[in-house]
N, C-alpha and C. Protein backbone atom coordinates (compact mmCIF):
# COMPACT_ATOMS: atom_id res chain seq x y z
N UNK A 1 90.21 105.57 82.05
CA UNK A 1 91.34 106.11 81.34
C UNK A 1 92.29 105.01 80.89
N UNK A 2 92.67 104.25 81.64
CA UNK A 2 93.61 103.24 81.37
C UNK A 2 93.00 102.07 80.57
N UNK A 3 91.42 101.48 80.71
CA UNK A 3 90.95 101.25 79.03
C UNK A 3 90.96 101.67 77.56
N UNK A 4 90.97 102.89 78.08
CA UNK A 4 91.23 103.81 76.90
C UNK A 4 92.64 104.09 75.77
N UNK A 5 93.73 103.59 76.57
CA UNK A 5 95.33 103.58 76.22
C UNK A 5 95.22 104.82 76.74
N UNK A 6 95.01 104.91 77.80
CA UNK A 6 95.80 106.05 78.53
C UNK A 6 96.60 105.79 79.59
N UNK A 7 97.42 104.73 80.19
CA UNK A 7 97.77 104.84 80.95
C UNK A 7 98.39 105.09 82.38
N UNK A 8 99.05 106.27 81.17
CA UNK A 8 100.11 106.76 82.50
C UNK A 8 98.87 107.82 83.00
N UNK A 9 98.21 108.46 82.47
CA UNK A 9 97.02 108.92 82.47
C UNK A 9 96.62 108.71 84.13
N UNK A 10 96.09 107.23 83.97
CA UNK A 10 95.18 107.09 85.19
C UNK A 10 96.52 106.31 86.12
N UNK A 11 97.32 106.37 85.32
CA UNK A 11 98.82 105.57 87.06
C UNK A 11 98.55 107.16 87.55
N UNK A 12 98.51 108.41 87.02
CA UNK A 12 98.70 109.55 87.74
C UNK A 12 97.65 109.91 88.83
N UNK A 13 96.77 109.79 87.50
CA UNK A 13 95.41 109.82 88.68
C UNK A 13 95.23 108.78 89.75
N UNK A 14 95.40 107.81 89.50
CA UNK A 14 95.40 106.75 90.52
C UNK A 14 96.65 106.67 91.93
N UNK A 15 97.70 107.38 91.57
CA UNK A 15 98.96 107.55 92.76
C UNK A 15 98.99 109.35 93.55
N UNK A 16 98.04 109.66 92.81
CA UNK A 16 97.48 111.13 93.39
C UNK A 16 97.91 110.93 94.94
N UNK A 17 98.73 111.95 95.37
CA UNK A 17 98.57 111.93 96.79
C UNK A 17 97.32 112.09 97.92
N UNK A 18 96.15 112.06 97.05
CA UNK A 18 94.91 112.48 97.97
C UNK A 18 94.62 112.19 99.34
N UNK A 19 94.32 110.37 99.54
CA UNK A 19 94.83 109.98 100.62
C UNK A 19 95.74 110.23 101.62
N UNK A 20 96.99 110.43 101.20
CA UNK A 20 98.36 110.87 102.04
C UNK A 20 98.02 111.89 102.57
N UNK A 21 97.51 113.08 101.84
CA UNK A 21 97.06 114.41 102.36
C UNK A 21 96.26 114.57 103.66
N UNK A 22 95.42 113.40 103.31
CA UNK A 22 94.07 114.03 104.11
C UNK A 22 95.08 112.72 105.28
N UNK A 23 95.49 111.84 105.44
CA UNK A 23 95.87 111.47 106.42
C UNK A 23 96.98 111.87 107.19
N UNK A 24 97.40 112.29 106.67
CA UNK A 24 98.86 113.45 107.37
C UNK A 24 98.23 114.51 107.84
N UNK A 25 97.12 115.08 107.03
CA UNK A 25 96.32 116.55 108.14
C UNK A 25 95.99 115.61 109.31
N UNK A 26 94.97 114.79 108.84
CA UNK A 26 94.77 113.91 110.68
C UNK A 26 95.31 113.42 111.71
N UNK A 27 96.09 112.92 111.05
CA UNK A 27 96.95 112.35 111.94
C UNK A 27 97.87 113.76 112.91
N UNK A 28 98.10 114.68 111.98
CA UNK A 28 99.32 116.04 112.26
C UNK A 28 97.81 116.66 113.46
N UNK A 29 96.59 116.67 113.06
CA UNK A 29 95.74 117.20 113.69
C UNK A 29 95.61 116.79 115.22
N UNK A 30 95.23 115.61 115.20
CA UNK A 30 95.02 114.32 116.33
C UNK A 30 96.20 114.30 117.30
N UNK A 31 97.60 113.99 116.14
CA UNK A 31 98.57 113.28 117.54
C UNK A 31 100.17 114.32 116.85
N UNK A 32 100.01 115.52 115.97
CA UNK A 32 100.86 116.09 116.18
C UNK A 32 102.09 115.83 115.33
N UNK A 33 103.25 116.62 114.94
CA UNK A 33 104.42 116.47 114.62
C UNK A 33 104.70 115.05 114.24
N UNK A 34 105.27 114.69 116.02
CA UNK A 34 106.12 113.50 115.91
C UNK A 34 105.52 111.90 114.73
N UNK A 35 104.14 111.86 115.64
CA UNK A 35 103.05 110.81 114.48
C UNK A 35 103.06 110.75 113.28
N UNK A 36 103.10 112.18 112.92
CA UNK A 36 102.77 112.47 111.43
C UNK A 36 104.16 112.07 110.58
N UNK A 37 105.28 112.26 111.42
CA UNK A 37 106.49 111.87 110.42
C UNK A 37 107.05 110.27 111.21
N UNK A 38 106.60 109.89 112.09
CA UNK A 38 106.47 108.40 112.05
C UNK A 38 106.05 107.65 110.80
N UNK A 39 104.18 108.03 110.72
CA UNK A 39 103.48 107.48 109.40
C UNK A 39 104.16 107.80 108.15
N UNK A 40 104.83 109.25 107.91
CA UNK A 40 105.46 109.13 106.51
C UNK A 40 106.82 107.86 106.60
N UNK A 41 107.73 108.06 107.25
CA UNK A 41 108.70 107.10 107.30
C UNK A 41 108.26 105.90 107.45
N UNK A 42 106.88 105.25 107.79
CA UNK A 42 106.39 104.18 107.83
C UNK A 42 106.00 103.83 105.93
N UNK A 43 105.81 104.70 105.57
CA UNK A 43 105.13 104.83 104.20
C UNK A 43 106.73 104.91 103.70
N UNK A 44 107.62 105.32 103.41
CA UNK A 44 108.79 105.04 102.64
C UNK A 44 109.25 103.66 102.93
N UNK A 45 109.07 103.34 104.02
CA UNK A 45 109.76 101.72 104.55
C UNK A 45 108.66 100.64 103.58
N UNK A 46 107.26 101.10 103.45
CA UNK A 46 106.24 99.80 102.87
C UNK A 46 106.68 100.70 101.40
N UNK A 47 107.07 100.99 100.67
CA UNK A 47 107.53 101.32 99.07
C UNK A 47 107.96 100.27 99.00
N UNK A 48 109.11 99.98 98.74
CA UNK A 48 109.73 98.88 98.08
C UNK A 48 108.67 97.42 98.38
N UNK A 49 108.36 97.12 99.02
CA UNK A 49 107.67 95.70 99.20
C UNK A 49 106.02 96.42 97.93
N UNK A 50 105.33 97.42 98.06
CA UNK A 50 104.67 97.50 97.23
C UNK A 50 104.98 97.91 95.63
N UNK A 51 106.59 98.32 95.62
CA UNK A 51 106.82 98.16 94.38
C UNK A 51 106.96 97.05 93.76
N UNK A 52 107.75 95.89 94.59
CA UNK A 52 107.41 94.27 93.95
C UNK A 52 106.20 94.22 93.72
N UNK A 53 104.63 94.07 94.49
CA UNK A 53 103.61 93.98 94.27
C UNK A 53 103.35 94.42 92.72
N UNK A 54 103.77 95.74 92.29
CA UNK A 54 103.43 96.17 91.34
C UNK A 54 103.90 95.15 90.28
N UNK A 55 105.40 94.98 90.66
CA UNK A 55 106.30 94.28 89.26
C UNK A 55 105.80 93.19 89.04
N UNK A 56 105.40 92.00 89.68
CA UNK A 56 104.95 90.85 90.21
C UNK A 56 103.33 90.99 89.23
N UNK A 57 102.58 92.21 89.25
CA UNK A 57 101.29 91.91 88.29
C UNK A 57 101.85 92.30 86.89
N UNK A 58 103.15 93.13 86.63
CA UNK A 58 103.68 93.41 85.36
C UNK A 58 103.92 92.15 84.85
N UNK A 59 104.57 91.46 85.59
CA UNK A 59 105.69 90.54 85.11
C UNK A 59 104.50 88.99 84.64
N UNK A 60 103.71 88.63 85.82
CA UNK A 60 103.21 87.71 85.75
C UNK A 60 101.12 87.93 85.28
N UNK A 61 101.03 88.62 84.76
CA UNK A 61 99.88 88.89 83.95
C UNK A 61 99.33 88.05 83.10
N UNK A 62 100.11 88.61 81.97
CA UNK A 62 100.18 87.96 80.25
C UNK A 62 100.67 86.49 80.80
N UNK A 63 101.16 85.88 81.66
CA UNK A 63 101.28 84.40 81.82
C UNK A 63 100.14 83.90 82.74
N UNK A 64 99.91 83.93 83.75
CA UNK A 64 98.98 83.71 84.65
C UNK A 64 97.37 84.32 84.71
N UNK A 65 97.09 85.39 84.10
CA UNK A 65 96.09 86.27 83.99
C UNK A 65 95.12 86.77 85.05
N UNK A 66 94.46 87.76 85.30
CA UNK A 66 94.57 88.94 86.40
C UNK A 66 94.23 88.10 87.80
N UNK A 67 93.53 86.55 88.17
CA UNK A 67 93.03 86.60 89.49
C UNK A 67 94.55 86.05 90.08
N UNK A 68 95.07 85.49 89.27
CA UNK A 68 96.54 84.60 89.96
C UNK A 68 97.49 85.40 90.13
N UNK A 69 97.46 86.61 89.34
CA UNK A 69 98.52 87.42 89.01
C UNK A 69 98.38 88.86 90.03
N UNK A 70 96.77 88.91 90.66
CA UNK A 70 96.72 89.52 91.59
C UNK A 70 97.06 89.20 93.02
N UNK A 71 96.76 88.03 93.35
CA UNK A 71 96.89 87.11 94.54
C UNK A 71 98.24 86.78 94.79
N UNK A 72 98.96 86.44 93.82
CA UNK A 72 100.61 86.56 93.85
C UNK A 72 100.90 87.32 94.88
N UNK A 73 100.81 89.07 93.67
CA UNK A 73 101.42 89.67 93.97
C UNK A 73 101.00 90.55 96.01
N UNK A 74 99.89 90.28 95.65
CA UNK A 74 99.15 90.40 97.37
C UNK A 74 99.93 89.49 98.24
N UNK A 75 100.00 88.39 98.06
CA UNK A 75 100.67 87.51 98.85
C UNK A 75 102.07 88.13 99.32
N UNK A 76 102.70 88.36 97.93
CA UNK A 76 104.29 88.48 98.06
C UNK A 76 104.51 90.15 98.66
N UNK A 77 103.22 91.01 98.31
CA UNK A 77 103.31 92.60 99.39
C UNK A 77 103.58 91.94 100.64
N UNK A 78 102.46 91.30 101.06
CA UNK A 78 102.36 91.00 102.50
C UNK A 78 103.48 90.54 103.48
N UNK A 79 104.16 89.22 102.65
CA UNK A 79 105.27 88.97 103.05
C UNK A 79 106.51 90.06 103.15
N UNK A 80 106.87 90.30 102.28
CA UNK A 80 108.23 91.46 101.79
C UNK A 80 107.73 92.43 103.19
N UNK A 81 106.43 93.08 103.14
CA UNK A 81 105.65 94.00 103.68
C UNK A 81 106.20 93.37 105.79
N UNK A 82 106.11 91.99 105.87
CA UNK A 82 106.06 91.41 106.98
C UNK A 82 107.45 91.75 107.92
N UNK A 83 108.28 91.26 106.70
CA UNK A 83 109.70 91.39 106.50
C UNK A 83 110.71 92.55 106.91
N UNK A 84 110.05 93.87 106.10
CA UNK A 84 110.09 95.07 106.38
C UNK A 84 109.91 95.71 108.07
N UNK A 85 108.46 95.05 108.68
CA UNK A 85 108.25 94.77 109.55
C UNK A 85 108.94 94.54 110.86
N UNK A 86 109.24 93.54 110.61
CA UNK A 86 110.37 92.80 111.64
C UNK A 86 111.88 93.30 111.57
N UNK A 87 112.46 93.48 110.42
CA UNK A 87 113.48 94.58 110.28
C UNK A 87 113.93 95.77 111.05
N UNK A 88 112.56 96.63 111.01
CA UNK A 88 112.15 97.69 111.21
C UNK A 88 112.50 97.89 112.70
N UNK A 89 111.61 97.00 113.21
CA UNK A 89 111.52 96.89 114.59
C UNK A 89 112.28 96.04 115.55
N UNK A 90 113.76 95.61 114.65
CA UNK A 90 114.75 95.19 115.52
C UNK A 90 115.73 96.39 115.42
N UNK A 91 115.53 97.32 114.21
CA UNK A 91 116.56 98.61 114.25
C UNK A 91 116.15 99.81 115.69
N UNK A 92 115.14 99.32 115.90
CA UNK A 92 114.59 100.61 116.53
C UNK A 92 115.42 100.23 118.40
């Protein structure tokens, strides 16, 4: 789809909650309530570090082109992602 100029097309299809679904039934299945809204609030806390990821292949693409511009932005999830991390777990 997104070869095609479709885009937003396949960002939709591609951010589909499918995953989330089936791991929130398991998890809600397995270990219950509390787990299950741990992992979502774990998943709002890693947003922002994977929204840089995203901006980071917007931004640096058309200059660098897709293997540098992927690895960047992997790098810089991980970190931000690390960050988040350690944050996280001095609030608690």
């Amino acid at each position: 789809m997104g070869s095609h100029g479709k885009g937003l097309l396949a960002a939709f299809v591609a951010t589909f909650p499918t995953m989330t679904v089936l791991t929130f039934a398991l998890i809600h299945s397995k270990a219950g309530q509390a787990a299950t809204v741990d992992y979502a609030k774990g998943l709002l806390f890693m947003t922002p570090p994977w929204i840089i990821y995203v901006l980071c292949l917007i931004m640096l693409l058309p200059k660098l082109g897709f293997l540098k511009s992927l690895f960047i932005g992997v790098l810089t999830y991980m970190i931000f992602a690390g960050v988040v991390s350690v944050v996280v777990k001095h609030l608690k």
